[in-house]
Each structure stands twice: as C-alpha cells, then as structure tokens.
PDB file of N, CA and C in Angstrom:
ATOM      1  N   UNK A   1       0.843  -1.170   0.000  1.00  0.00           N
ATOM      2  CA  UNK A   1       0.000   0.000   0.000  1.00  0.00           C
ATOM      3  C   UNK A   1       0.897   1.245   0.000  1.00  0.00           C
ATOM      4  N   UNK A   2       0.536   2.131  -1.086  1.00  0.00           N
ATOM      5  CA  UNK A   2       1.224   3.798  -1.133  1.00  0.00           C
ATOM      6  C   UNK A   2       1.040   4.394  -0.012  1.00  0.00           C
ATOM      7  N   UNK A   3       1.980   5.110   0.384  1.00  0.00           N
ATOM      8  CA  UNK A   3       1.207   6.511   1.170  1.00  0.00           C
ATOM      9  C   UNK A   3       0.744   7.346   0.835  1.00  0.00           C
ATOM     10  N   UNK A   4      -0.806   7.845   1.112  1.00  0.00           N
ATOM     11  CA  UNK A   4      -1.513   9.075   0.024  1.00  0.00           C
ATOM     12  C   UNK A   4      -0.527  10.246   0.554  1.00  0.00           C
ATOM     13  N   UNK A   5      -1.102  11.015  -0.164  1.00  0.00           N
ATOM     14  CA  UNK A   5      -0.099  12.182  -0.561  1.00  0.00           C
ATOM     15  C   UNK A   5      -1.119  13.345   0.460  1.00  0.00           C
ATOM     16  N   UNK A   6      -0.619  14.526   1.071  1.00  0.00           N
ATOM     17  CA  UNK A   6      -1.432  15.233   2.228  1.00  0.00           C
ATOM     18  C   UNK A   6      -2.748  16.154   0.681  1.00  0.00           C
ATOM     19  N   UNK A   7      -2.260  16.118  -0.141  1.00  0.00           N
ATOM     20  CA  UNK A   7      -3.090  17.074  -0.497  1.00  0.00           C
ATOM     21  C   UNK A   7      -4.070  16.497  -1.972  1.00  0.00           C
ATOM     22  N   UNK A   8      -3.913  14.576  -1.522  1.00  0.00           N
ATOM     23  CA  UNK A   8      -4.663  14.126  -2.916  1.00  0.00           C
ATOM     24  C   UNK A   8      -6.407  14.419  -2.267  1.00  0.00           C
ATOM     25  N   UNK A   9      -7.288  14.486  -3.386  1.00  0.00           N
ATOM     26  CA  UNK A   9      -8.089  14.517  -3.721  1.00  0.00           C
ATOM     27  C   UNK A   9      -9.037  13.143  -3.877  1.00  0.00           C
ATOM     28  N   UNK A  10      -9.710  12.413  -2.412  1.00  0.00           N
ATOM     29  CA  UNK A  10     -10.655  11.588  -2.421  1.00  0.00           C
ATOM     30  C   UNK A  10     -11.517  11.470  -3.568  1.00  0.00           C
ATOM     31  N   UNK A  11     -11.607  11.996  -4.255  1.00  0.00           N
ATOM     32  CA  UNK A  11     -12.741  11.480  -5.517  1.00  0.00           C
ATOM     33  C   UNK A  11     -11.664  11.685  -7.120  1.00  0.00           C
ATOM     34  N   UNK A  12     -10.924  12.446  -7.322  1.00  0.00           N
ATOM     35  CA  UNK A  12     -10.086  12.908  -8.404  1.00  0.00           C
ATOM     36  C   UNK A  12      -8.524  12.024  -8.578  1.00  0.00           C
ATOM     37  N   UNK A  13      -8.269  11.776  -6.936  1.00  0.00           N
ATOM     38  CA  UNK A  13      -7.087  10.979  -7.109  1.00  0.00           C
ATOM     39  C   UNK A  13      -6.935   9.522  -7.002  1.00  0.00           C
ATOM     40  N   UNK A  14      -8.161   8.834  -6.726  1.00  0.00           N
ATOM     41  CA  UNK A  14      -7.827   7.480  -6.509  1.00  0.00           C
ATOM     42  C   UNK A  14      -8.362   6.644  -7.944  1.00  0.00           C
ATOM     43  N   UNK A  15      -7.152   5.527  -7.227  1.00  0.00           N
ATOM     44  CA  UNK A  15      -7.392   4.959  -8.214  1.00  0.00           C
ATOM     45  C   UNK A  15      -7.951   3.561  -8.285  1.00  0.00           C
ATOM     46  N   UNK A  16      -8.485   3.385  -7.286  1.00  0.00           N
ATOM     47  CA  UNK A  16      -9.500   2.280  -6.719  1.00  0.00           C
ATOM     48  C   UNK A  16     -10.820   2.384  -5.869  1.00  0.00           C
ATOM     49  N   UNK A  17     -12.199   2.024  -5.967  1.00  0.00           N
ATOM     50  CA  UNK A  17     -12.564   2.561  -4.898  1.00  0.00           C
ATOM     51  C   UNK A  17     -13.225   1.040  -4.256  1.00  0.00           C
ATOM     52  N   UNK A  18     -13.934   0.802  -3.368  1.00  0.00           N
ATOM     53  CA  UNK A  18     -14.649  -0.430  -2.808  1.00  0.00           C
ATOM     54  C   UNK A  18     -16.357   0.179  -2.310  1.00  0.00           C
ATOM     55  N   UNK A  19     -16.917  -0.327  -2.422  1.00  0.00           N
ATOM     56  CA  UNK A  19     -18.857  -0.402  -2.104  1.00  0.00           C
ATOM     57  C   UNK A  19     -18.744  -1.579  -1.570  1.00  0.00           C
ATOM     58  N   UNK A  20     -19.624  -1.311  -0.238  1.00  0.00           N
ATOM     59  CA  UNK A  20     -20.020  -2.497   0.418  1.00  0.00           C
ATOM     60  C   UNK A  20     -22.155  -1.948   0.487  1.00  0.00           C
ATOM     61  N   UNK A  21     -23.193  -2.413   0.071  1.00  0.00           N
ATOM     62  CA  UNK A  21     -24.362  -2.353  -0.023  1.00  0.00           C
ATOM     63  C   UNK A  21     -24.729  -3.265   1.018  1.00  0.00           C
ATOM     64  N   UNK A  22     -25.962  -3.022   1.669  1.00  0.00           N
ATOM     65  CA  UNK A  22     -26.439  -3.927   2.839  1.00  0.00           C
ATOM     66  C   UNK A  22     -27.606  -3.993   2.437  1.00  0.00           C
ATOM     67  N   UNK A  23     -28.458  -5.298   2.544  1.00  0.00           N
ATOM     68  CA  UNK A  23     -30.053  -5.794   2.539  1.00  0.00           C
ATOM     69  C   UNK A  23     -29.726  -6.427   4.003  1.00  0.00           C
ATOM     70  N   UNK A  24     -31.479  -5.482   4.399  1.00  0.00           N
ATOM     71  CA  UNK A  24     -31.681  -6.963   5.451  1.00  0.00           C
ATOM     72  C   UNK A  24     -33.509  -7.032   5.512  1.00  0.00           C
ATOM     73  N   UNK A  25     -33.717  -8.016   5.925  1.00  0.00           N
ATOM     74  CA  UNK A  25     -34.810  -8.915   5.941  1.00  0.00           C
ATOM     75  C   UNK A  25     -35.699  -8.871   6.817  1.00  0.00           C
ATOM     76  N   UNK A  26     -35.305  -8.357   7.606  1.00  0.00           N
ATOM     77  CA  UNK A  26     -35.927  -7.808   9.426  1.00  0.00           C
ATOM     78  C   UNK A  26     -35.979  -6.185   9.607  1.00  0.00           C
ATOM     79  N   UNK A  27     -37.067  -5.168   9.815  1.00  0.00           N
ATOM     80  CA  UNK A  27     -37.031  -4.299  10.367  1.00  0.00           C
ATOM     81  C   UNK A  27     -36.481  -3.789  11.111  1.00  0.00           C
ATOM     82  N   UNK A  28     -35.268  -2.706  10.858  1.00  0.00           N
ATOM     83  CA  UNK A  28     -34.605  -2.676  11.719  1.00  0.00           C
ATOM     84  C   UNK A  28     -34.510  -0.773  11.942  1.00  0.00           C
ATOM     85  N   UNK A  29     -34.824  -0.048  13.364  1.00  0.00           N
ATOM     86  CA  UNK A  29     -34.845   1.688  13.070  1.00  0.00           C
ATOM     87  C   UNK A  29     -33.161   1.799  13.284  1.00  0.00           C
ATOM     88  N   UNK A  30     -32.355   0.872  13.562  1.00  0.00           N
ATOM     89  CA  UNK A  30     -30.860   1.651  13.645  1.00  0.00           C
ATOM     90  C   UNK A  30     -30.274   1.256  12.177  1.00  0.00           C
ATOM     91  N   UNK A  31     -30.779   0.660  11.160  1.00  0.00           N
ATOM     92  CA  UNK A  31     -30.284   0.463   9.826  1.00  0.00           C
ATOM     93  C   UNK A  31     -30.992   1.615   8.838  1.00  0.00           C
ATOM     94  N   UNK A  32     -32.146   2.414   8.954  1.00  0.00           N
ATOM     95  CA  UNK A  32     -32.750   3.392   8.230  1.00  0.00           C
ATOM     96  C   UNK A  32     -31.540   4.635   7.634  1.00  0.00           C
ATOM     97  N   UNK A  33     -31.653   3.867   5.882  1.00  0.00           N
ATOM     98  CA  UNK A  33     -30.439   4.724   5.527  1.00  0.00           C
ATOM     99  C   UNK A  33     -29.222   4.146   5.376  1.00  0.00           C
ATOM    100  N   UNK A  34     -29.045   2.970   5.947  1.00  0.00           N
ATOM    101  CA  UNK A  34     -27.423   2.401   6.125  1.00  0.00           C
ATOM    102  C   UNK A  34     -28.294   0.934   5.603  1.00  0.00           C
ATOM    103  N   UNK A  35     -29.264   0.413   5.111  1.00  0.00           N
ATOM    104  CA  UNK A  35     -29.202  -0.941   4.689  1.00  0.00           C
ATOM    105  C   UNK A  35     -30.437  -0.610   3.852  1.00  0.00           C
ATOM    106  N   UNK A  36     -30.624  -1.395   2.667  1.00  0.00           N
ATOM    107  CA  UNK A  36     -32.059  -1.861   2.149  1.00  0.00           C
ATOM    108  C   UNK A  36     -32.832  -2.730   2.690  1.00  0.00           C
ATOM    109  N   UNK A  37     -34.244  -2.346   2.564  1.00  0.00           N
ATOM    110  CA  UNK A  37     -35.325  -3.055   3.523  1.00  0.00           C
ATOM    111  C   UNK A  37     -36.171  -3.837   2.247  1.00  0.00           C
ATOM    112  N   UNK A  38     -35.520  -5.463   2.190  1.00  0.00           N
ATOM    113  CA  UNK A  38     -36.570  -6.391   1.394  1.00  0.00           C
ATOM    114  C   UNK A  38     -37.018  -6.780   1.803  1.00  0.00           C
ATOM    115  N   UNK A  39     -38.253  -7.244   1.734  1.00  0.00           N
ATOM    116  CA  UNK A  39     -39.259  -7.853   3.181  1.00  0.00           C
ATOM    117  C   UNK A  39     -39.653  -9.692   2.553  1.00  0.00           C
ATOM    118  N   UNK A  40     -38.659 -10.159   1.291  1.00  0.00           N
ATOM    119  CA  UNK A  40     -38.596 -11.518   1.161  1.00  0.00           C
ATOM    120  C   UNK A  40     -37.272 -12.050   1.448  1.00  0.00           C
ATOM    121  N   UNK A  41     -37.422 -13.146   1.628  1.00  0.00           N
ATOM    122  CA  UNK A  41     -36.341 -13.815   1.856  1.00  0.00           C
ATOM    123  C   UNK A  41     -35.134 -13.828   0.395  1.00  0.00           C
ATOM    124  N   UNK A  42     -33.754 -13.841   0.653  1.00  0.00           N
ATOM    125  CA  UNK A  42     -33.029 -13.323  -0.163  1.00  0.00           C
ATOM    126  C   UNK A  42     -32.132 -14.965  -0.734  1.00  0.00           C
ATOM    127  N   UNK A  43     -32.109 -15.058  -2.024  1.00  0.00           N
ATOM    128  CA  UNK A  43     -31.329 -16.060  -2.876  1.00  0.00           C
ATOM    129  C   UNK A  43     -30.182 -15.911  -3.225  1.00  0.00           C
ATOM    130  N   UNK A  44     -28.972 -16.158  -1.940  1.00  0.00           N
ATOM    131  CA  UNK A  44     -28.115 -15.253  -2.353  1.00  0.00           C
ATOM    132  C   UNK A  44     -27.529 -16.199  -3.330  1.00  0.00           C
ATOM    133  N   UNK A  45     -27.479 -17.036  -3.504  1.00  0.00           N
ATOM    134  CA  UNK A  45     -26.337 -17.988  -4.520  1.00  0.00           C
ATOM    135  C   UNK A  45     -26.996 -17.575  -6.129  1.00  0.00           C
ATOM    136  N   UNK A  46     -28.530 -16.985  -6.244  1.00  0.00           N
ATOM    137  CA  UNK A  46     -28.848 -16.329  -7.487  1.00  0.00           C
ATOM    138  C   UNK A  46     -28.570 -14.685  -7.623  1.00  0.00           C
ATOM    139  N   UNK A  47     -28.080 -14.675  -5.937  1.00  0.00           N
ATOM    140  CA  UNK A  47     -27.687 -13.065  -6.249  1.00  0.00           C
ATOM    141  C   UNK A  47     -26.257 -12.889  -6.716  1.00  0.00           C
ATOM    142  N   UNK A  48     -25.270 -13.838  -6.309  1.00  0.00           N
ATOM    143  CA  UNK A  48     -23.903 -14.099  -6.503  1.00  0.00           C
ATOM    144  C   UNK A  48     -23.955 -14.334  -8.210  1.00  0.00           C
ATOM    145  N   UNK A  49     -24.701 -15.229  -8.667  1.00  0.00           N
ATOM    146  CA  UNK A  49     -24.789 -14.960 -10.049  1.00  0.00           C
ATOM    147  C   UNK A  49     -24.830 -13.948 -11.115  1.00  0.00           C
ATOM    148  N   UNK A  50     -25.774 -13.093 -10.376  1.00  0.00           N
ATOM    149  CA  UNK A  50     -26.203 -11.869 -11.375  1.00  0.00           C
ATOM    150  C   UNK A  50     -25.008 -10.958 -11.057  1.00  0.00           C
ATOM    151  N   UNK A  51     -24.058 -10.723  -9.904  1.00  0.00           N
ATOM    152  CA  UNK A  51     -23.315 -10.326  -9.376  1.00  0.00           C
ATOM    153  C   UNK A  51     -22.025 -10.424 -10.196  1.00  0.00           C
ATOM    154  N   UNK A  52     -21.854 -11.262 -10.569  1.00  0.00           N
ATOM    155  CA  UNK A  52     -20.883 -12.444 -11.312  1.00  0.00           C
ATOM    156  C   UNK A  52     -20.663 -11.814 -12.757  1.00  0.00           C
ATOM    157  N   UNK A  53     -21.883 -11.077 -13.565  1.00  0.00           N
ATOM    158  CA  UNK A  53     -22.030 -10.971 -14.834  1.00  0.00           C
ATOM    159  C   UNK A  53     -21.463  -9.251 -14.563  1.00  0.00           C
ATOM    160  N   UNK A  54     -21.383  -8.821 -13.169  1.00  0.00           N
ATOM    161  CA  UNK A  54     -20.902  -7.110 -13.227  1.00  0.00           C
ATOM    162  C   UNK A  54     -19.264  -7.406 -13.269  1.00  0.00           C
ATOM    163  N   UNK A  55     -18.902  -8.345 -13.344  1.00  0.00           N
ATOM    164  CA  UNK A  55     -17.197  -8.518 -12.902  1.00  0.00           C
ATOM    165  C   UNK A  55     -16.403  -8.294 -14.709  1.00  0.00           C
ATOM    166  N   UNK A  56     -15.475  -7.398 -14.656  1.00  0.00           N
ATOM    167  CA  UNK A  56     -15.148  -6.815 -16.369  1.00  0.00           C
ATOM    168  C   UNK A  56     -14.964  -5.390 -16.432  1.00  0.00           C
ATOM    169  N   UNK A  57     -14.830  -5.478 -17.553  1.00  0.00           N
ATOM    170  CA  UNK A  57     -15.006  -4.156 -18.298  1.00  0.00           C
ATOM    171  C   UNK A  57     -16.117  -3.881 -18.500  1.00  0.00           C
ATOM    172  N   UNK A  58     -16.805  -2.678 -18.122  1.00  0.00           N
ATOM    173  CA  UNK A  58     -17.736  -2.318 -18.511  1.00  0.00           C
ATOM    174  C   UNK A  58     -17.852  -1.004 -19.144  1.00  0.00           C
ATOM    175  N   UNK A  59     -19.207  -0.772 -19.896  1.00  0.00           N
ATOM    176  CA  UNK A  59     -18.862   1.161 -20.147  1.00  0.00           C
ATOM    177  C   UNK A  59     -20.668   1.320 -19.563  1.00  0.00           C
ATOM    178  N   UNK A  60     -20.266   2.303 -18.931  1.00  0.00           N
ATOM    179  CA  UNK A  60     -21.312   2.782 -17.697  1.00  0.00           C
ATOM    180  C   UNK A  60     -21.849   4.182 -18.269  1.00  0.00           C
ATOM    181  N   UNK A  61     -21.783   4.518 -19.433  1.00  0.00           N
ATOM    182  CA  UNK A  61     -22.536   5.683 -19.473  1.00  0.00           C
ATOM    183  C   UNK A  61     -24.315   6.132 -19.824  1.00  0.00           C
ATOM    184  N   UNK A  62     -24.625   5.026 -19.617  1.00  0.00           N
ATOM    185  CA  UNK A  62     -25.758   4.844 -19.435  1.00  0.00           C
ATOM    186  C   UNK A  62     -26.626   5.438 -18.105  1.00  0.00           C
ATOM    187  N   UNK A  63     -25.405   4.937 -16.851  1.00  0.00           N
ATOM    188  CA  UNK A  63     -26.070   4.971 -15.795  1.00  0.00           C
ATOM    189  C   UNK A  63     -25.320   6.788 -14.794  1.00  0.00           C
ATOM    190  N   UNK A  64     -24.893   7.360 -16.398  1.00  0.00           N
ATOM    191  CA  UNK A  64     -23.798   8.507 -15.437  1.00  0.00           C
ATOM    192  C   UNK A  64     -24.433   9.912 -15.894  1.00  0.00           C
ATOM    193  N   UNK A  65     -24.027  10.858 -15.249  1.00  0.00           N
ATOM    194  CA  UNK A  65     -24.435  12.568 -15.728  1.00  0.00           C
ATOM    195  C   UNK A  65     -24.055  12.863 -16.859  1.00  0.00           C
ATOM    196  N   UNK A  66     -24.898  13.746 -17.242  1.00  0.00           N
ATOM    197  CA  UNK A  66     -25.076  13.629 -18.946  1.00  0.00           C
ATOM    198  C   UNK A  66     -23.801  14.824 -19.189  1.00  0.00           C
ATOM    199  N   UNK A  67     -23.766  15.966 -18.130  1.00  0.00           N
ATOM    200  CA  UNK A  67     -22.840  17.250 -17.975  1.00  0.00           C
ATOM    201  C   UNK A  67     -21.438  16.895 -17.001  1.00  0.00           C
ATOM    202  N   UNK A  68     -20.439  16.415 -17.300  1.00  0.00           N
ATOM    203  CA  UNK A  68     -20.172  16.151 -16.502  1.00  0.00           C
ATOM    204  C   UNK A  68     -18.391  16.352 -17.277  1.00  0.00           C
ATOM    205  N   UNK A  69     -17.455  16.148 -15.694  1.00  0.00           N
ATOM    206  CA  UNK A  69     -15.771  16.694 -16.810  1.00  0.00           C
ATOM    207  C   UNK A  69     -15.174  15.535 -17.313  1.00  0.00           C
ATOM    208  N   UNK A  70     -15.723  13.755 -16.845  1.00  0.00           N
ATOM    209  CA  UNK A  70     -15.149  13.225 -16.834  1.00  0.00           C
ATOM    210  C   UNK A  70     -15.526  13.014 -18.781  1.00  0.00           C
ATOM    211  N   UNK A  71     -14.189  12.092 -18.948  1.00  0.00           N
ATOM    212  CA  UNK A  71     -14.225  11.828 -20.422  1.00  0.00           C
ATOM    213  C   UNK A  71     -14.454  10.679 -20.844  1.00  0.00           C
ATOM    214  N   UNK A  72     -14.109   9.489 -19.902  1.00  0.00           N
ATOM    215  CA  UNK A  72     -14.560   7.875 -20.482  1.00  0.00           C
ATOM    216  C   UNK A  72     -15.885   7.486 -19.089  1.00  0.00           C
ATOM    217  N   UNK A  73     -16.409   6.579 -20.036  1.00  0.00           N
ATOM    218  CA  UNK A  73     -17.491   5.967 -18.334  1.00  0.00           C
ATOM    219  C   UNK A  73     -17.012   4.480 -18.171  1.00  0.00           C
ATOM    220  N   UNK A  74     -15.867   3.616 -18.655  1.00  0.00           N
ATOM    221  CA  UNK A  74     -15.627   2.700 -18.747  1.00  0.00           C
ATOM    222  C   UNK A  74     -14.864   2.641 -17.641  1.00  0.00           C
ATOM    223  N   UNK A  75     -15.522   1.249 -17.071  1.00  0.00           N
ATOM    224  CA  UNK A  75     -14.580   0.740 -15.738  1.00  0.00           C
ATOM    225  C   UNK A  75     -14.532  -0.200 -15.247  1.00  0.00           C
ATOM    226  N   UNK A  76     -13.528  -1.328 -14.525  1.00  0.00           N
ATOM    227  CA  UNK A  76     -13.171  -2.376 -14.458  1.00  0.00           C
ATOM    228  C   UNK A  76     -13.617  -2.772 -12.997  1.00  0.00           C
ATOM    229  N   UNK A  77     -14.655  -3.839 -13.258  1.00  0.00           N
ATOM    230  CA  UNK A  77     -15.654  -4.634 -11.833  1.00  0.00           C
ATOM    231  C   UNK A  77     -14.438  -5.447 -11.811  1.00  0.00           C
ATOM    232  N   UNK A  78     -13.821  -5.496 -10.832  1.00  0.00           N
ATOM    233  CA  UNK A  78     -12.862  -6.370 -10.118  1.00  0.00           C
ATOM    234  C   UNK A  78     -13.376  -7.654  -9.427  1.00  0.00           C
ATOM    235  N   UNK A  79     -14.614  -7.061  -8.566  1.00  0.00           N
ATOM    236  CA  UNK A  79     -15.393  -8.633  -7.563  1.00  0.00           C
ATOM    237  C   UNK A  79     -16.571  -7.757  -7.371  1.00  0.00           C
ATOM    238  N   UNK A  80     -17.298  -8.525  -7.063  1.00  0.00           N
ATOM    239  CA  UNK A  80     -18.856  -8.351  -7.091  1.00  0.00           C
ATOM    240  C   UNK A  80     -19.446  -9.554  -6.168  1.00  0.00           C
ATOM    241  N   UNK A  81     -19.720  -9.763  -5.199  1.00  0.00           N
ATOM    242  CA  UNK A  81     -20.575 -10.698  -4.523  1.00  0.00           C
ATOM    243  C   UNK A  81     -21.369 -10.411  -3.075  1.00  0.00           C
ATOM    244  N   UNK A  82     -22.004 -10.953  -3.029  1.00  0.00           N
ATOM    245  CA  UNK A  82     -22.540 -10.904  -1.705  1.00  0.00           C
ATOM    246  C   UNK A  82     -22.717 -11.834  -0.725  1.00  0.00           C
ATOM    247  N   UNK A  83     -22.329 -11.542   0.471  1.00  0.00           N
ATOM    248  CA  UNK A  83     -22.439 -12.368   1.630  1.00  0.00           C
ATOM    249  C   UNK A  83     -23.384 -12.013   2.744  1.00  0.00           C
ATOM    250  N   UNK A  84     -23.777 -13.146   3.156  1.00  0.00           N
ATOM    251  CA  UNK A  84     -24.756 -13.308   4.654  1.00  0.00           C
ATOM    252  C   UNK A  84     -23.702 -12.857   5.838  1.00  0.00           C
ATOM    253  N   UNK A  85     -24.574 -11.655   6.459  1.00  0.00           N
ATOM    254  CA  UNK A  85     -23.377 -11.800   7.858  1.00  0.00           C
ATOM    255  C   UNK A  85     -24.055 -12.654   8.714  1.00  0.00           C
ATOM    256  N   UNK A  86     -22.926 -13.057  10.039  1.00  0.00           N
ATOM    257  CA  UNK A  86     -23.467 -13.985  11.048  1.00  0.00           C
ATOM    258  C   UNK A  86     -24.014 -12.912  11.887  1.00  0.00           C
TER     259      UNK A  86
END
C-alpha cells in the first residue's frame, strides 16, 4: 500500500474505490439509511450470479451525468458478490 499524498483529492485521485451495499430482511430503526429493507427472503447464490455478470469491463454511461468533466465511463468490476453476515 502507497502513502496518500497530504493534499490528494478523495474522488479525483484514486485509483481504486470499494462499495459495500447492505439488505436486510428484518425491520430494523438503527439500519434506516445504512441498509435496504426487502421484506422476502433473499437467494443469495442467485444473487452471486447476477453479481458475477458485473465482474469486467464495462462502459457505464448509461447509468452517469449527462454534464459532466469526466471523459470515459468505462470501468473495471474487479469482484462483485454478496455475503450473509453472522
């Protein structure tokens, strides 16, 4: 691991980032905002699948601002899956 630099730029300078997304299944008021609320039971080994097909190259400008400075929307899904916590 580099040492960041005192004056890089969190969104302009990196060059990796990580998302972690949360579902849960149970009502919960200390998750409002910090998890998605599905109220069925979840398939994760069909969610790991569909998960599976984001891993690549992709070009994302479909899903990006139409005004915007950046110049490519293409970007590389490294891992994609989801796990049950205990």
């Amino acid at each position: 691991m580099l040492p960041v630099r005192p004056n890089a730029h969190a969104r302009y300078d990196a060059r990796e980032r990580a998302y972690e997304y949360q579902i849960t299944t149970r009502k919960n008021p200390l998750l409002v905002g910090r998890a998605f609320y599905f109220f069925k039971k979840c398939d994760i080994s069909l969610m790991n699948e569909a998960a599976a097909l984001l891993v690549g190259e992709h070009d994302f400008t479909s899903f990006s601002k139409v005004k915007t400075d950046v110049n490519h929307f293409v970007c590389t899904i490294k891992k994609a899956h989801w796990a049950k916590k205990r």
